[in-house]
N, C-alpha and C. Protein backbone atom coordinates (compact mmCIF):
# COMPACT_ATOMS: atom_id res chain seq x y z
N UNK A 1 0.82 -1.18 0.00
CA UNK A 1 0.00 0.00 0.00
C UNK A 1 0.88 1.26 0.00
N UNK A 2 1.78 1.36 1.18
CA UNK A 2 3.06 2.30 0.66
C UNK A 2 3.87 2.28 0.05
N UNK A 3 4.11 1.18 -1.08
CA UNK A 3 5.22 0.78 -1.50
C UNK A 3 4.99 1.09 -3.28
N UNK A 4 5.05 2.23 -3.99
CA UNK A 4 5.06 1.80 -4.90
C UNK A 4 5.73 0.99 -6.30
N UNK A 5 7.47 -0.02 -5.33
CA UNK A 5 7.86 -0.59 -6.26
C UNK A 5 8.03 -1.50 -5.88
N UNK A 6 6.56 -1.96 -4.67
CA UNK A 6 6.56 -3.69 -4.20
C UNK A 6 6.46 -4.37 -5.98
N UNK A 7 7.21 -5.75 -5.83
CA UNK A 7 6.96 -6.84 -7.10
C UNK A 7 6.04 -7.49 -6.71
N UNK A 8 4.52 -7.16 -7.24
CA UNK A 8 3.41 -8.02 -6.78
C UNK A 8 3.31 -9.28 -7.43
N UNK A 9 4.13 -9.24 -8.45
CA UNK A 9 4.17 -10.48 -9.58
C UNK A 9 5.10 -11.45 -8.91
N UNK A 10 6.22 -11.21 -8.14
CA UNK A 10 6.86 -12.32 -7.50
C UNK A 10 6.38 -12.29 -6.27
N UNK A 11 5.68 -11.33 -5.54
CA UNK A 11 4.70 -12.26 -4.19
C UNK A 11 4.36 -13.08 -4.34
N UNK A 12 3.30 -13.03 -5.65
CA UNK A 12 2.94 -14.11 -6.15
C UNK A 12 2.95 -15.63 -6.67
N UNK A 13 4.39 -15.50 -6.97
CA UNK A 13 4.94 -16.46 -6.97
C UNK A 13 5.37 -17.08 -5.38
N UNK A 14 5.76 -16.29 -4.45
CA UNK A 14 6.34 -16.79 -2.99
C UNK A 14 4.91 -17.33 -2.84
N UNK A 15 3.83 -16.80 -2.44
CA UNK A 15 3.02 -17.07 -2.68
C UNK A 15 2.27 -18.27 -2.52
N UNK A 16 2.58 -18.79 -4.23
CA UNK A 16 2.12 -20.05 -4.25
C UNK A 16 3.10 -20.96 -4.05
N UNK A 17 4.00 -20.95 -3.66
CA UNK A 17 5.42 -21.90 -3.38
C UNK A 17 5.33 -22.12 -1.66
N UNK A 18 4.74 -21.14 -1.00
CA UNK A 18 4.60 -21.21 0.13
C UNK A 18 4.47 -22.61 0.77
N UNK A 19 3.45 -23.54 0.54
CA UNK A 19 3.23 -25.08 1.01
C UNK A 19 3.80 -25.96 0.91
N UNK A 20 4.44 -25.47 0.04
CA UNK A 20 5.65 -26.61 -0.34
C UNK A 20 6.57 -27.31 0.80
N UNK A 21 7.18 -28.07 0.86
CA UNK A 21 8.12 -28.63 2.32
C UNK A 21 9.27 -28.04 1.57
N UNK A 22 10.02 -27.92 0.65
CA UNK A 22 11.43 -27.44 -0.17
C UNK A 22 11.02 -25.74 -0.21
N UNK A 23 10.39 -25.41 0.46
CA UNK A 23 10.44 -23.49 0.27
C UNK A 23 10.81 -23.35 1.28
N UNK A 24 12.07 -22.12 0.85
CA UNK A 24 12.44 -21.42 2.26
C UNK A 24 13.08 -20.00 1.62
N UNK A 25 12.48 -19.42 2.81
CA UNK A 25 12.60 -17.83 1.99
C UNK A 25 13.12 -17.29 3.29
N UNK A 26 14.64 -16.42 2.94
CA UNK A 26 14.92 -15.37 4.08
C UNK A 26 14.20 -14.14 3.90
N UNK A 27 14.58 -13.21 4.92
CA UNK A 27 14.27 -11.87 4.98
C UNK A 27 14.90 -10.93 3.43
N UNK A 28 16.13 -11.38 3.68
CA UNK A 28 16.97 -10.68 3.00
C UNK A 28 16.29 -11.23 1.32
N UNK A 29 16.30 -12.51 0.97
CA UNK A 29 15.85 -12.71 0.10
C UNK A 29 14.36 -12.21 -0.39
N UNK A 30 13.34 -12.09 0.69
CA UNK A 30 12.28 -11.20 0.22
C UNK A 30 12.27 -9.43 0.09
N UNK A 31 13.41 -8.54 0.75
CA UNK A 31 13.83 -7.42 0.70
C UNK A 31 14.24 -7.83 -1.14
N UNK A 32 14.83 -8.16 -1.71
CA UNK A 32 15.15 -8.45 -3.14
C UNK A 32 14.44 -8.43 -3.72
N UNK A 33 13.64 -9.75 -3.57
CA UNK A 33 12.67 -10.30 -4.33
C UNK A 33 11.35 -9.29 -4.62
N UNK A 34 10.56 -8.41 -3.87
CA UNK A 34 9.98 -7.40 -3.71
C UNK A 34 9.81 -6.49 -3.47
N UNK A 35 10.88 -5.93 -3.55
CA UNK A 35 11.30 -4.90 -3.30
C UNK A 35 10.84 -3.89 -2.06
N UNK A 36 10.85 -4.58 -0.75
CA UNK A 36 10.45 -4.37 0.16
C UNK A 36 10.98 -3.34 0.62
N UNK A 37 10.07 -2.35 1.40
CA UNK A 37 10.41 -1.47 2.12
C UNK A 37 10.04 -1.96 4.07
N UNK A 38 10.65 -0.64 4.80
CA UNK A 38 10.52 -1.43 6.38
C UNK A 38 10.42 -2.51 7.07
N UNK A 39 11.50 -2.79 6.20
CA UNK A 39 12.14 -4.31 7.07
C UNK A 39 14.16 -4.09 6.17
N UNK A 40 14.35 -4.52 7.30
CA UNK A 40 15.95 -4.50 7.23
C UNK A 40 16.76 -5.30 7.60
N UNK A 41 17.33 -6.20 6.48
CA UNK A 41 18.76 -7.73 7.45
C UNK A 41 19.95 -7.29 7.37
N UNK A 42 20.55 -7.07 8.61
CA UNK A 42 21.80 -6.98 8.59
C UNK A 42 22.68 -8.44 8.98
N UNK A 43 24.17 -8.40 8.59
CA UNK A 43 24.57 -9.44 9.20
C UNK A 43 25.93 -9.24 10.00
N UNK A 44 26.48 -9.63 10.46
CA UNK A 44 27.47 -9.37 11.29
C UNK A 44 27.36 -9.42 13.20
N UNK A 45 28.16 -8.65 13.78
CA UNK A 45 28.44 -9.20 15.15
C UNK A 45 26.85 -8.28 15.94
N UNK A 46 26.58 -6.57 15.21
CA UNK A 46 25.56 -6.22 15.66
C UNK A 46 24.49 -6.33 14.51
N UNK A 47 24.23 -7.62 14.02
CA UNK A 47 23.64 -7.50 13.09
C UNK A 47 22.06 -8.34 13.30
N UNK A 48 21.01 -7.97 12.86
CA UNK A 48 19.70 -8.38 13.32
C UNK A 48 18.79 -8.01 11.76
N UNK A 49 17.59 -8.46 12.18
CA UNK A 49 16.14 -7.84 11.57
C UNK A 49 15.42 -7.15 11.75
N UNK A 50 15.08 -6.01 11.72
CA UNK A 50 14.59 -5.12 11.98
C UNK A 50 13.47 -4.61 11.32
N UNK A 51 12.44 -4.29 11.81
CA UNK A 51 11.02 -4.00 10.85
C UNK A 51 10.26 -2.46 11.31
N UNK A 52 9.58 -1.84 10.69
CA UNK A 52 8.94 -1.18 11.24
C UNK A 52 7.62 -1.52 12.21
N UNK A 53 7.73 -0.94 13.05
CA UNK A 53 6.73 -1.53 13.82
C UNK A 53 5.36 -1.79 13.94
N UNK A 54 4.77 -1.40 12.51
CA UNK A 54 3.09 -1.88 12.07
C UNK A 54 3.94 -3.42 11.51
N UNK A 55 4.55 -3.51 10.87
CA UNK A 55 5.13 -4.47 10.47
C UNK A 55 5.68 -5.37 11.53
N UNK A 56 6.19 -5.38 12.56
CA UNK A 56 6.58 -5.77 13.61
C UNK A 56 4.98 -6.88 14.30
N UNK A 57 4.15 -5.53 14.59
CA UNK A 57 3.31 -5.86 15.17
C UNK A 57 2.23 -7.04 14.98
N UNK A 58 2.06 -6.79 13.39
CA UNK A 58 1.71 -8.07 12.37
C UNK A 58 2.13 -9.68 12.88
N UNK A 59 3.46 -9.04 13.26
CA UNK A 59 4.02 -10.64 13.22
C UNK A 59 4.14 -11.14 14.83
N UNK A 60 3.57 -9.89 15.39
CA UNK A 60 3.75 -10.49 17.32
C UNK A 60 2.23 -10.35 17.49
């Protein structure tokens, strides 16, 4: 809805791959894949996931 250069065409695809037992999707790989906004993977020693917090909240 805020995003106007989410890839709704490869949600779509995650999507329907979802049920599968062989799907596995990182963070980082859906920041790519859809060009996601408010959410963030870092990696390293201070490194985490980070979301905005409507986004956060979704998932708690």
């Amino acid at each position: 809805m805020y995003n106007p250069d989410f890839n709704s065409t490869e949600f779509g695809g995650i999507k329907n791959e979802a049920g599968l037992n062989r799907f596995t999707l990182s963070v980082k790989k859906w920041i790519e894949k859809t060009n996601a906004i408010g959410i963030k993977a870092t990696t390293g020693r201070y490194g985490g996931t980070f979301a905005h917090k409507e986004i956060a909240f979704e998932f708690g």
